[in-house]
N, C-alpha and C. Protein backbone atom coordinates (compact mmCIF):
# COMPACT_ATOMS: atom_id res chain seq x y z
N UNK A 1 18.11 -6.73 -24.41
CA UNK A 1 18.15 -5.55 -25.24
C UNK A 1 16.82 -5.42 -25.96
N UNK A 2 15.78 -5.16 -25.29
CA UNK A 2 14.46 -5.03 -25.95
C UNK A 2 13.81 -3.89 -25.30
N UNK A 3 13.20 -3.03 -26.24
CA UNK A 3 12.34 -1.50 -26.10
C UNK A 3 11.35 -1.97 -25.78
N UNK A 4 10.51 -1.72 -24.73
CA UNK A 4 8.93 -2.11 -24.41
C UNK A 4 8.77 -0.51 -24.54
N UNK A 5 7.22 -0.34 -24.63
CA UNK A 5 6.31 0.80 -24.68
C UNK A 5 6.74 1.68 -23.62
N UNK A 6 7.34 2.74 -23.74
CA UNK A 6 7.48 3.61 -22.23
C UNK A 6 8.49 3.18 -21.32
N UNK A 7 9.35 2.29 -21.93
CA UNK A 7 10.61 2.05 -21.49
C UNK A 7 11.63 1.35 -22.15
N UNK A 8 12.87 1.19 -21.06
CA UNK A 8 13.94 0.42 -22.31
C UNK A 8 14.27 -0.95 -20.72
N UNK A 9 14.63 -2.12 -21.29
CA UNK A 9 14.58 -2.89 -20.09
C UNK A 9 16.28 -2.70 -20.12
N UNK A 10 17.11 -2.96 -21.80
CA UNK A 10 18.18 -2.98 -21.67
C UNK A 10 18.73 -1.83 -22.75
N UNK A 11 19.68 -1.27 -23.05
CA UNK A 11 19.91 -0.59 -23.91
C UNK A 11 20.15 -1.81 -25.74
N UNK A 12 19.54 -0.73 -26.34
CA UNK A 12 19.49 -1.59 -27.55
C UNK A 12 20.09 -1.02 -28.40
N UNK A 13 19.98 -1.31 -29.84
CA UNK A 13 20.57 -0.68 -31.02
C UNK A 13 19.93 -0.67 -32.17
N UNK A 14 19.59 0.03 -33.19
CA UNK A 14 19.10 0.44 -34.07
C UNK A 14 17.50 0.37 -33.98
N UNK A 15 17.06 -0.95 -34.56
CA UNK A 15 15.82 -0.67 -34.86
C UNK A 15 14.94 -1.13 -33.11
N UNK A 16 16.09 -1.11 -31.94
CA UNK A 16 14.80 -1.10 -30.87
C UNK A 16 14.57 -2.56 -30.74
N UNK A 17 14.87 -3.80 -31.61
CA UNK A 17 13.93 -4.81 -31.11
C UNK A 17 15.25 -5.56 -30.92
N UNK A 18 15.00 -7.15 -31.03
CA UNK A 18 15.53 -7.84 -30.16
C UNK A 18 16.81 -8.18 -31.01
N UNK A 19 18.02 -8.49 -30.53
CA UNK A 19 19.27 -8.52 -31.08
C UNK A 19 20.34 -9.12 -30.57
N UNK A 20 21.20 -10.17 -31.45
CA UNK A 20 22.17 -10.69 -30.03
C UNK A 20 22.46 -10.11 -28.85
N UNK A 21 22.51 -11.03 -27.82
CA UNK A 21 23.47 -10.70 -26.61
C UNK A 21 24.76 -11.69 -26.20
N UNK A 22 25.46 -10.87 -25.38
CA UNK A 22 26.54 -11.97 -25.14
C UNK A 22 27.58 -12.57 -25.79
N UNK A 23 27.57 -11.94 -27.35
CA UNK A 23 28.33 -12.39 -28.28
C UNK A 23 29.30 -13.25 -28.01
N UNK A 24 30.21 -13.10 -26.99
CA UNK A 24 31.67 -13.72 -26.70
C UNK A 24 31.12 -15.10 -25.97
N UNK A 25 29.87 -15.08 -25.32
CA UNK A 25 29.57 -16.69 -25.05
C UNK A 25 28.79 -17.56 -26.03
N UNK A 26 28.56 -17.31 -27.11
CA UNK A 26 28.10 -17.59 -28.18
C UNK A 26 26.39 -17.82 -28.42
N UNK A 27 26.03 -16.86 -27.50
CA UNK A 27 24.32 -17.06 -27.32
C UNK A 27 23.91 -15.87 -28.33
N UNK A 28 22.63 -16.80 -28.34
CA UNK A 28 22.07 -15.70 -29.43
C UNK A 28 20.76 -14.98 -29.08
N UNK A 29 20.27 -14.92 -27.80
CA UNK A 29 19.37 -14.18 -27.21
C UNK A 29 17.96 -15.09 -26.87
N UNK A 30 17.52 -13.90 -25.84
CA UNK A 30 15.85 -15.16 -24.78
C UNK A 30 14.91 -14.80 -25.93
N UNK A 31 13.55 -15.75 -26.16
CA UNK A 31 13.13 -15.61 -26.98
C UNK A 31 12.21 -14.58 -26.33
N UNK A 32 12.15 -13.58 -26.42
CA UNK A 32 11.30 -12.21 -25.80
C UNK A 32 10.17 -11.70 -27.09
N UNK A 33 10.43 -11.82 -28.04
CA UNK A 33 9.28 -11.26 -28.58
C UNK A 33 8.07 -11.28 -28.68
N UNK A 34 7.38 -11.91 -27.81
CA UNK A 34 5.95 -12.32 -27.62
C UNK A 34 5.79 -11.73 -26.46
N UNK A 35 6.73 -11.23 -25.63
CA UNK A 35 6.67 -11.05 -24.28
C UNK A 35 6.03 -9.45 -24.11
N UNK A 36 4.83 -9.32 -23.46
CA UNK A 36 4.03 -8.03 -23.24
C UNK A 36 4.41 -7.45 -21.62
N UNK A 37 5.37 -7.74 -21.45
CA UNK A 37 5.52 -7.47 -19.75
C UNK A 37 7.33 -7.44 -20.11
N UNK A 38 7.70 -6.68 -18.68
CA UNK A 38 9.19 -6.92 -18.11
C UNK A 38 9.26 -8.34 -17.47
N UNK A 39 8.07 -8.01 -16.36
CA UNK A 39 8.41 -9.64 -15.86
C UNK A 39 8.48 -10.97 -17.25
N UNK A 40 7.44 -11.15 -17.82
CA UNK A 40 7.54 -11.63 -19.00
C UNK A 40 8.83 -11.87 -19.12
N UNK A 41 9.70 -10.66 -19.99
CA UNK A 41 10.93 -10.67 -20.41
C UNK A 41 12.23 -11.28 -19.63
N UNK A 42 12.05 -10.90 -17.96
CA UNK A 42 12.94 -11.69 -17.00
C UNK A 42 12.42 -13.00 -17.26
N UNK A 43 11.48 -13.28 -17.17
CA UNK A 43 11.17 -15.01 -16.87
C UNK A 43 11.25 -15.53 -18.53
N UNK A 44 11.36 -15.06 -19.14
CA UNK A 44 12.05 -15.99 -20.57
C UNK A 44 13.33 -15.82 -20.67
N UNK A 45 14.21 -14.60 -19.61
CA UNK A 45 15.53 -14.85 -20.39
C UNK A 45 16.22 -15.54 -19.15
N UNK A 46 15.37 -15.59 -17.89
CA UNK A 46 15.83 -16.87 -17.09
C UNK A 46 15.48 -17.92 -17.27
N UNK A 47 14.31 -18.43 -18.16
CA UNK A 47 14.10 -19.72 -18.67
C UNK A 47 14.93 -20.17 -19.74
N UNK A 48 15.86 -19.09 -20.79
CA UNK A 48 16.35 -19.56 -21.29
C UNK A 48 17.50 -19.67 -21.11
N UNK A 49 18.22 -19.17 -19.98
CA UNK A 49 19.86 -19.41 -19.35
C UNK A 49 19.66 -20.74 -19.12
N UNK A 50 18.15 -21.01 -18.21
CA UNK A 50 18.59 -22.26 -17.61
C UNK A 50 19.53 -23.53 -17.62
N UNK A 51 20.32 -24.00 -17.19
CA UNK A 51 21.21 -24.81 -17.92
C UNK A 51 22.37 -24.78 -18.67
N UNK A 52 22.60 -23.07 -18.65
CA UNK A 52 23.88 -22.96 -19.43
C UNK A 52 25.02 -22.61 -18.24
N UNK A 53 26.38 -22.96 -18.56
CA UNK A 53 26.96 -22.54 -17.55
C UNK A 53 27.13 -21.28 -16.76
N UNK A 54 26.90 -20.41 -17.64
CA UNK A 54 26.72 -18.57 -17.21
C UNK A 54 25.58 -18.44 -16.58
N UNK A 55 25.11 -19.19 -16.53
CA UNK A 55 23.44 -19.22 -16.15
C UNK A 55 23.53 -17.57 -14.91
N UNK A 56 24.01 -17.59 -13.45
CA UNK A 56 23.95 -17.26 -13.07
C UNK A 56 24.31 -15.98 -13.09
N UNK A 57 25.44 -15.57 -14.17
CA UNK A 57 26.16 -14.57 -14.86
C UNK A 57 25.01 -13.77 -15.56
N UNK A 58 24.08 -14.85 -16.43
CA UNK A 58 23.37 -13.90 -17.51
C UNK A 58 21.95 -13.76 -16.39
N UNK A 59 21.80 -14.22 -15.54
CA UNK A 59 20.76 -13.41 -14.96
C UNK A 59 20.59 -12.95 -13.73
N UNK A 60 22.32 -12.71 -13.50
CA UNK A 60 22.68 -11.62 -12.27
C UNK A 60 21.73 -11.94 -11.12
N UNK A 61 21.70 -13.64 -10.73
CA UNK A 61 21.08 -14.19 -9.71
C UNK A 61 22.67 -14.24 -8.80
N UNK A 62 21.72 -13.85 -7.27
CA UNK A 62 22.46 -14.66 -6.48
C UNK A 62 22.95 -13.06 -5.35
N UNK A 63 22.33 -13.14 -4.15
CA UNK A 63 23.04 -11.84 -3.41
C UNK A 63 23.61 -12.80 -1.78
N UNK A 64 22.78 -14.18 -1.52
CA UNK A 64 23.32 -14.48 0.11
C UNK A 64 24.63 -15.07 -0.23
N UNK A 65 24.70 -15.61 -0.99
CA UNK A 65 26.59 -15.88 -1.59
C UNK A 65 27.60 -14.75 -1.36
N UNK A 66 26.79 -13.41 -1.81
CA UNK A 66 27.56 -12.50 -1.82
C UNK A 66 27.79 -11.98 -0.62
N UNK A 67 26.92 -12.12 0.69
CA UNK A 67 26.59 -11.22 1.84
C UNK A 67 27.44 -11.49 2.60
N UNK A 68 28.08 -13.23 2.34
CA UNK A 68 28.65 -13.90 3.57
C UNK A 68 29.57 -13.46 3.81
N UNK A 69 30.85 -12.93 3.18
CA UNK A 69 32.02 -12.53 3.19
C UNK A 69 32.02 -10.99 3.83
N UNK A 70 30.40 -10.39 4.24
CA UNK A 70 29.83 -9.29 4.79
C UNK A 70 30.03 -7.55 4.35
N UNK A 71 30.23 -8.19 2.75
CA UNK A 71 30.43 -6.62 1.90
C UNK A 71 28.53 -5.88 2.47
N UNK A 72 28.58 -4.40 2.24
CA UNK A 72 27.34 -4.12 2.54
C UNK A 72 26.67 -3.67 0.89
N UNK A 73 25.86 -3.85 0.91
CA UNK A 73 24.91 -3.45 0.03
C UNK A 73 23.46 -2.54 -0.19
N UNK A 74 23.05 -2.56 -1.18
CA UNK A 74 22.14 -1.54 -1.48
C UNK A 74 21.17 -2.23 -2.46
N UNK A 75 19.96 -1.53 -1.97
CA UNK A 75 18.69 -2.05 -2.95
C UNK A 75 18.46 -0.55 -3.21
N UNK A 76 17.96 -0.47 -4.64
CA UNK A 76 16.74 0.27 -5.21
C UNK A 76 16.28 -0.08 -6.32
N UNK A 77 15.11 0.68 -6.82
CA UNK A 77 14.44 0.38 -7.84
C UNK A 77 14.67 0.61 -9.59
N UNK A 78 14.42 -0.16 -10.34
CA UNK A 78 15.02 0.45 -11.32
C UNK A 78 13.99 1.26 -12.30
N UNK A 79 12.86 1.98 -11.60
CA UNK A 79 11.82 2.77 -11.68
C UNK A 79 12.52 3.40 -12.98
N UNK A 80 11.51 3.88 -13.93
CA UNK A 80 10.38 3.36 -14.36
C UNK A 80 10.06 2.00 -15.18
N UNK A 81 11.21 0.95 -15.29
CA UNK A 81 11.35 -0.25 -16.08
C UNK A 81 10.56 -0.95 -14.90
N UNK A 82 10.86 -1.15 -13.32
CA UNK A 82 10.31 -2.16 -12.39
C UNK A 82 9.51 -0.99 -11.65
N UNK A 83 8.77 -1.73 -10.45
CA UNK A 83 7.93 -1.01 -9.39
C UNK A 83 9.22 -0.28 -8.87
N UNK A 84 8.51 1.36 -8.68
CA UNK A 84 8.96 2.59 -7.62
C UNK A 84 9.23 1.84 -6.18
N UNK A 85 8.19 1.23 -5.89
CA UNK A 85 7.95 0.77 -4.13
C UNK A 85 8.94 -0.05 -3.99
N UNK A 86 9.72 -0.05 -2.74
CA UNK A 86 10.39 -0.87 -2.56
C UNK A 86 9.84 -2.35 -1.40
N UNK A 87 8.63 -2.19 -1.81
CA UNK A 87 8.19 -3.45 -1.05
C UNK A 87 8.46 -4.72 -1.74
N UNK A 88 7.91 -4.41 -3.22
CA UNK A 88 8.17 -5.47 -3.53
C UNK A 88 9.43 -6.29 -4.10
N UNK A 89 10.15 -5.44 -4.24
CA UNK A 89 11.36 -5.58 -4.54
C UNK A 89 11.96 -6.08 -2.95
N UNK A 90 11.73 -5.96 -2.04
CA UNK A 90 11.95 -6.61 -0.70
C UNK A 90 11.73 -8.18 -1.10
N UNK A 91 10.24 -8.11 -1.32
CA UNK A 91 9.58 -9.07 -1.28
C UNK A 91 10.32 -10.34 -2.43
N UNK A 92 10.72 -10.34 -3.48
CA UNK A 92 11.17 -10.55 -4.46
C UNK A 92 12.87 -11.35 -3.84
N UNK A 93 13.86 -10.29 -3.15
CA UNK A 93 15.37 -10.52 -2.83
C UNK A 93 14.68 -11.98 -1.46
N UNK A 94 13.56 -11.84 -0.74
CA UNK A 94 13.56 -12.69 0.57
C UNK A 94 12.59 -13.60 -0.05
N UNK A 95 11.93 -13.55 -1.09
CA UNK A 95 11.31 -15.10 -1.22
C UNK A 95 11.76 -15.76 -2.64
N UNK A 96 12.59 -14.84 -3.34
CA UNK A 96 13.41 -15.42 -4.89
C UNK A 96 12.02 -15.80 -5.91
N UNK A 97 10.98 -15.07 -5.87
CA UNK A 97 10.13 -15.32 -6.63
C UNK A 97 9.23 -13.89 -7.09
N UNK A 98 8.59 -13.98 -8.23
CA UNK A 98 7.82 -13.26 -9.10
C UNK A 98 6.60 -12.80 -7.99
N UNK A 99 6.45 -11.41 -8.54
CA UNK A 99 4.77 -11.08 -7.76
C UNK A 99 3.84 -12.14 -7.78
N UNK A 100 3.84 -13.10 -8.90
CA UNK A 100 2.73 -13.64 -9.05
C UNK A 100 3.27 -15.07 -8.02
N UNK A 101 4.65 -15.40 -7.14
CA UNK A 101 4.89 -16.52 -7.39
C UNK A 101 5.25 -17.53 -7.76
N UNK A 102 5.83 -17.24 -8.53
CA UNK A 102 6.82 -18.13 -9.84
C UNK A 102 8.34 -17.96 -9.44
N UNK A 103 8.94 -18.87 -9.63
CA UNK A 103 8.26 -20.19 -9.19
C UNK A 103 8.24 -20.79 -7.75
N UNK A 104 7.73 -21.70 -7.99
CA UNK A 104 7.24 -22.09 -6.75
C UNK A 104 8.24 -22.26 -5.63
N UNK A 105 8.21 -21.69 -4.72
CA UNK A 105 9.59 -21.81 -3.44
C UNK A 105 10.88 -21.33 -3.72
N UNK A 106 10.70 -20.83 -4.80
CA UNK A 106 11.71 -19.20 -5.11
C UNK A 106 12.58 -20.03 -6.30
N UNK A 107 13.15 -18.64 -6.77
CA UNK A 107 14.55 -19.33 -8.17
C UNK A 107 15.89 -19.32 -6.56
N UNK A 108 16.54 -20.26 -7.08
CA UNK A 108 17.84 -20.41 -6.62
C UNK A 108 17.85 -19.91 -5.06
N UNK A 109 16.84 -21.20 -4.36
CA UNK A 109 16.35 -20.59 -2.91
C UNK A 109 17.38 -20.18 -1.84
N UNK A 110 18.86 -20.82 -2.37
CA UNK A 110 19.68 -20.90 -1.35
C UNK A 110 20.17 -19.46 -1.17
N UNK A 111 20.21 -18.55 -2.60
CA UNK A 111 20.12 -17.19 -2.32
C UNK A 111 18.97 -15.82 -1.62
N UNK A 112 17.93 -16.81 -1.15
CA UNK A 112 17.20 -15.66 -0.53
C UNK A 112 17.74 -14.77 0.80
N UNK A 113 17.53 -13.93 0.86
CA UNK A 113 17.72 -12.90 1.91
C UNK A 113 16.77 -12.96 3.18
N UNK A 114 17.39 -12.52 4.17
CA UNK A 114 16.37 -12.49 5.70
C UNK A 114 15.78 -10.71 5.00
N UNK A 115 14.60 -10.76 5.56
CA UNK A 115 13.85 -9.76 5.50
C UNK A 115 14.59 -8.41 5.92
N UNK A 116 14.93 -8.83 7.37
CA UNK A 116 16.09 -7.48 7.99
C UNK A 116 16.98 -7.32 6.96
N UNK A 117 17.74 -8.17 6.24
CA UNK A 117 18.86 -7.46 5.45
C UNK A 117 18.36 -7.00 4.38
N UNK A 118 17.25 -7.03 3.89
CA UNK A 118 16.62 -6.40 2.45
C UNK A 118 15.92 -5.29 2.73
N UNK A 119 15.18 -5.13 4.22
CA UNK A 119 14.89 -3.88 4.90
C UNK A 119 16.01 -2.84 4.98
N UNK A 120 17.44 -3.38 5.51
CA UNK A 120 18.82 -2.16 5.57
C UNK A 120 19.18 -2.11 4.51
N UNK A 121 19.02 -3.10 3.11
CA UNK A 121 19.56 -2.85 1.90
C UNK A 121 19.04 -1.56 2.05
N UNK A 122 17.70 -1.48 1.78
CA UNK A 122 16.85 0.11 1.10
C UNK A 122 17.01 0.74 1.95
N UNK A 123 17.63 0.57 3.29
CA UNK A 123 17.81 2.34 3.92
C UNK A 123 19.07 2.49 4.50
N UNK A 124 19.39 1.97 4.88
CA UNK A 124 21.10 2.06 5.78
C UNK A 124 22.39 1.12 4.64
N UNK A 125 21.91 0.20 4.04
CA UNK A 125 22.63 0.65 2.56
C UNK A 125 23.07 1.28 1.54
N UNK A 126 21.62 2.00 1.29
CA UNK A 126 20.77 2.83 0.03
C UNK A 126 22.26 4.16 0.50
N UNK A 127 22.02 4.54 1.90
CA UNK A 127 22.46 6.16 2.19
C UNK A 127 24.20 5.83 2.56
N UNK A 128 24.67 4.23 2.56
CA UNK A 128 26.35 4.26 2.27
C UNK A 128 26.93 4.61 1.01
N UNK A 129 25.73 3.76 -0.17
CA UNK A 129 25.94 4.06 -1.36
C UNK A 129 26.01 5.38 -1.35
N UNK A 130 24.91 6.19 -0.76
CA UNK A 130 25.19 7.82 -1.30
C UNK A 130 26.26 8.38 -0.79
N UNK A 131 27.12 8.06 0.28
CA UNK A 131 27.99 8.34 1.10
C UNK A 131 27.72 9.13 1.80
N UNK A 132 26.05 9.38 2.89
CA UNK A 132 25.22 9.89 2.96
C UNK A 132 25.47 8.97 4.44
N UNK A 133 25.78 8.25 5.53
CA UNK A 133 25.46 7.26 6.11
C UNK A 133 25.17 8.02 7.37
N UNK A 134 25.89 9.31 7.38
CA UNK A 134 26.00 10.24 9.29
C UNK A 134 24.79 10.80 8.79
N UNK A 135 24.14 10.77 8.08
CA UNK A 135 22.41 11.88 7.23
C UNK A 135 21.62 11.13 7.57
N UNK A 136 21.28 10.15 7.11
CA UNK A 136 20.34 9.24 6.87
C UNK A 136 20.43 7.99 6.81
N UNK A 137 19.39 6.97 6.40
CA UNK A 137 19.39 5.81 6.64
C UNK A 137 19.23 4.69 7.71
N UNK A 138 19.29 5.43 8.70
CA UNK A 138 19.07 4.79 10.41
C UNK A 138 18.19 5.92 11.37
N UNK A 139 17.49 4.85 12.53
CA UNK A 139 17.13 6.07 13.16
C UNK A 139 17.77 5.95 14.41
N UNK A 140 18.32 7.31 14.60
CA UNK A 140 19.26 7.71 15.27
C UNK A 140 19.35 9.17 15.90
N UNK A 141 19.44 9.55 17.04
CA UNK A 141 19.54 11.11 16.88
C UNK A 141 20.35 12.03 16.56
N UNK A 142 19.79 13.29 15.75
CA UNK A 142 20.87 13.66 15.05
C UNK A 142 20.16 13.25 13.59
N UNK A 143 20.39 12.21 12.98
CA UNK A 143 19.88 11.40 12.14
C UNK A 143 18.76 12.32 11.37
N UNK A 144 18.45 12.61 9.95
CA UNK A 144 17.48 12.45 9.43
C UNK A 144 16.28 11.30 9.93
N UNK A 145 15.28 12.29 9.98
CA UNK A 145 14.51 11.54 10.39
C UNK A 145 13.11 10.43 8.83
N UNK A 146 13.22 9.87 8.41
CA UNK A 146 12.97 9.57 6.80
C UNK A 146 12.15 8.40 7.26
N UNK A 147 11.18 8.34 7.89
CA UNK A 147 10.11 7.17 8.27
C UNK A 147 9.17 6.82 7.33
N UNK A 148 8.58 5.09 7.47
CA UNK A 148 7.27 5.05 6.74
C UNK A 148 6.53 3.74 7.26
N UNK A 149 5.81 4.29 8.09
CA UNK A 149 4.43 3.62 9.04
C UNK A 149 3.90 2.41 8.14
N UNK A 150 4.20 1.13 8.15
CA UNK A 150 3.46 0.30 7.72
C UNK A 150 2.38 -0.37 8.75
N UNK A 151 0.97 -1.11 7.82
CA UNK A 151 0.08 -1.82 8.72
C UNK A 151 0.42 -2.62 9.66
N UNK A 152 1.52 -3.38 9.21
CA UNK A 152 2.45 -4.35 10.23
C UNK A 152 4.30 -4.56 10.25
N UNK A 153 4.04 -5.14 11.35
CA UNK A 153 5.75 -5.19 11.62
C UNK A 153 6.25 -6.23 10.20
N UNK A 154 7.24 -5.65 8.94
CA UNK A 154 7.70 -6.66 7.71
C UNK A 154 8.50 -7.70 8.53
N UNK A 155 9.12 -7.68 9.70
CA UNK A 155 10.03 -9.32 9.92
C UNK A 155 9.09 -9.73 10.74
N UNK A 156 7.88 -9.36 11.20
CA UNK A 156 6.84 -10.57 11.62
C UNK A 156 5.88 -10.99 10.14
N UNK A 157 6.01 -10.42 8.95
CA UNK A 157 4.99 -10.79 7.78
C UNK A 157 5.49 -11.85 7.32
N UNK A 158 4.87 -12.54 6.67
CA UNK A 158 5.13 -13.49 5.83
C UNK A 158 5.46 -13.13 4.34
N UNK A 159 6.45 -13.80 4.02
CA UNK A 159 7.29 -13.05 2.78
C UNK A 159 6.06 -13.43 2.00
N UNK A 160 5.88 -13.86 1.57
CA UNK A 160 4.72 -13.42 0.16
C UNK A 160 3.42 -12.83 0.54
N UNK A 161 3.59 -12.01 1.49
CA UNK A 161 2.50 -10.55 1.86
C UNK A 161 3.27 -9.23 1.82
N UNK A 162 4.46 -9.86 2.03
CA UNK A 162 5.45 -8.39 2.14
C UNK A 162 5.12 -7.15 1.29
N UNK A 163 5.01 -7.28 0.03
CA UNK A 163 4.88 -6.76 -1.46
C UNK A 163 3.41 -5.98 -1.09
N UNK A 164 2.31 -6.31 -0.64
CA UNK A 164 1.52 -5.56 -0.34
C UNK A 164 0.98 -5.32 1.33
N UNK A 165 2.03 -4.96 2.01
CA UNK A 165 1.80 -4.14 3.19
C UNK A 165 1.46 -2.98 2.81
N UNK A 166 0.18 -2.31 3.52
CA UNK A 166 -0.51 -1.02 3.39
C UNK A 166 0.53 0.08 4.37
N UNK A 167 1.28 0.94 3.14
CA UNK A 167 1.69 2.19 4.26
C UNK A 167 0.65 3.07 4.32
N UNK A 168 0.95 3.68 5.98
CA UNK A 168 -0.08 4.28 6.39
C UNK A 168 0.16 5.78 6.99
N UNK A 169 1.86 6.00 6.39
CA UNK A 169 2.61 7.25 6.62
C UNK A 169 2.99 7.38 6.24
N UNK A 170 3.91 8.70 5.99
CA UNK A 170 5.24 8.57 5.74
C UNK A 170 5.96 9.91 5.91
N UNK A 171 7.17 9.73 6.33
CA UNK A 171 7.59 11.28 7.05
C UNK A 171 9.31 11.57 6.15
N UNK A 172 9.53 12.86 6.04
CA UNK A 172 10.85 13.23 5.43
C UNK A 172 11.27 14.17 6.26
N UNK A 173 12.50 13.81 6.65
CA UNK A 173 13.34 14.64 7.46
C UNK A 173 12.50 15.29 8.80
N UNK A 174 11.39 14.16 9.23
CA UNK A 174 10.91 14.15 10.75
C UNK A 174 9.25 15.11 10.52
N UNK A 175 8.93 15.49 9.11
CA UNK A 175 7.50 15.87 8.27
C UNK A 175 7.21 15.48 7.91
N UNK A 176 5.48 15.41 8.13
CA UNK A 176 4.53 14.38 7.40
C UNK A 176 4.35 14.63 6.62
N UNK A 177 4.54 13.60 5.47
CA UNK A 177 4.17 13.80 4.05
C UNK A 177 3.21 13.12 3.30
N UNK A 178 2.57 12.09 3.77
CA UNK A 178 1.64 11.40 3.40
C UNK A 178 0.84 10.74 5.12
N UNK A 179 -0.38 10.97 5.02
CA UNK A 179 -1.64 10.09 6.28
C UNK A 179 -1.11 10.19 7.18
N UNK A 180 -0.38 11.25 7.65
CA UNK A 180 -0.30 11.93 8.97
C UNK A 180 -1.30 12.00 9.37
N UNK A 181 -2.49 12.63 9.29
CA UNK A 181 -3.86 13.01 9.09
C UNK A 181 -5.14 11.61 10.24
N UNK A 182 -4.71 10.67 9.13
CA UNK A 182 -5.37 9.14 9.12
C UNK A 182 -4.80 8.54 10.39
N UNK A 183 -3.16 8.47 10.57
CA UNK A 183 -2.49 7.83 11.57
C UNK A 183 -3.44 8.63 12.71
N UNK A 184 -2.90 9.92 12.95
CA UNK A 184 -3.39 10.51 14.18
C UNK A 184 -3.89 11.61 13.71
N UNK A 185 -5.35 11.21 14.07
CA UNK A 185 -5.81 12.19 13.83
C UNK A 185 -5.87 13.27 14.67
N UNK A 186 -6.40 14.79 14.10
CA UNK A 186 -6.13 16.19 14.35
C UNK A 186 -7.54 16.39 15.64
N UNK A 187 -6.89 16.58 16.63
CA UNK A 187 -7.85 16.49 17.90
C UNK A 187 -9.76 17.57 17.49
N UNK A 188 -10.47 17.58 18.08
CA UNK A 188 -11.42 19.04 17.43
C UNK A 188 -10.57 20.07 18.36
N UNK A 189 -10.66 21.12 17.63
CA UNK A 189 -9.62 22.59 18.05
C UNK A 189 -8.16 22.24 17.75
N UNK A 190 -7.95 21.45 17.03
CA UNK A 190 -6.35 21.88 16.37
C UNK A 190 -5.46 20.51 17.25
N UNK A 191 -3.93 21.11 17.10
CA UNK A 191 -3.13 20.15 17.53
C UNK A 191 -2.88 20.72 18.82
């Protein structure tokens, strides 16, 4: 429950700053006030679960536990508090670690994700959630066509490059909307 500049990470109360959480487990909150970042703020209030029995409760770790029993799911962003892109937020569910890395060989590795299932989270998930699934989300014909051209294939990358693959397209409903241009370029005398 802390207001950063130009956003809210959690909803708060009165004066905006930091204030119990959790009341009924008897915690009294991560020490966040020094913290100049979101990430910051995640990585102190997962440093300070550490070790408690809720641990996993208070920092809503944990999705390959959840997958096995084969419910489907959905990724997106929680723009403007985290990154818009969903790369890195890919990048993040398949290696259990911070942009920067932290920590080392992921939090709670046994929950990382295969790349493919964090790729269908954000699109053939994303459009069950909307109840959207015969529209979009797969390519298919018929299908919305909702593409985006990366430099390389993401299940041949290595998860801690994932986060910065260069897109080099990107198309909505089968129109270029971004480096159409760049991909292929416009012959001399037109198309």
């Amino acid at each position: 429950m802390v207001d950063l500049p130009g956003g809210t990470l959690l909803p708060a109360f009165g004066d905006g700053r930091v204030h119990p959480v959790m009341g009924d487990l008897g915690l009294l909150g991560a020490p966040v006030r020094k913290c100049t970042s979101v990430d910051g703020i995640v990585e102190a209030v997962r440093h300070w679960a550490d070790g408690h029995p809720e641990a996993e409760w208070i920092t809503g770790d944990g999705f390959d536990a959840w997958l096995a029993p084969g419910p489907r799911i959905s990724f997106d962003s929680d723009w403007p508090v985290t990154d818009l892109e969903p790369l890195p937020g890919i990048a993040t569910a398949v290696t259990r670690q911070t942009p920067a890395g932290i920590p080392d060989g992921g939090r709670l590795r046994q929950e990382r994700i295969a790349i493919s299932t964090a790729l269908a989270a954000h699109s053939a998930g994303c459009a069950h959630q909307a109840f959207d699934e015969t529209e979009w989300g797969v390519l298919r014909p018929g299908m919305r066509a909702d593409v985006v051209l990366l430099a390389a294939d993401p299940v041949g990358t290595a998860p801690r490059d994932l986060a910065d693959l260069p897109v080099l397209g990107t198309w909505l409903a089968g129109r270029p909307t971004n480096g159409f241009d760049t991909v292929f370029p416009v012959p001399p005398g037109g198309r």
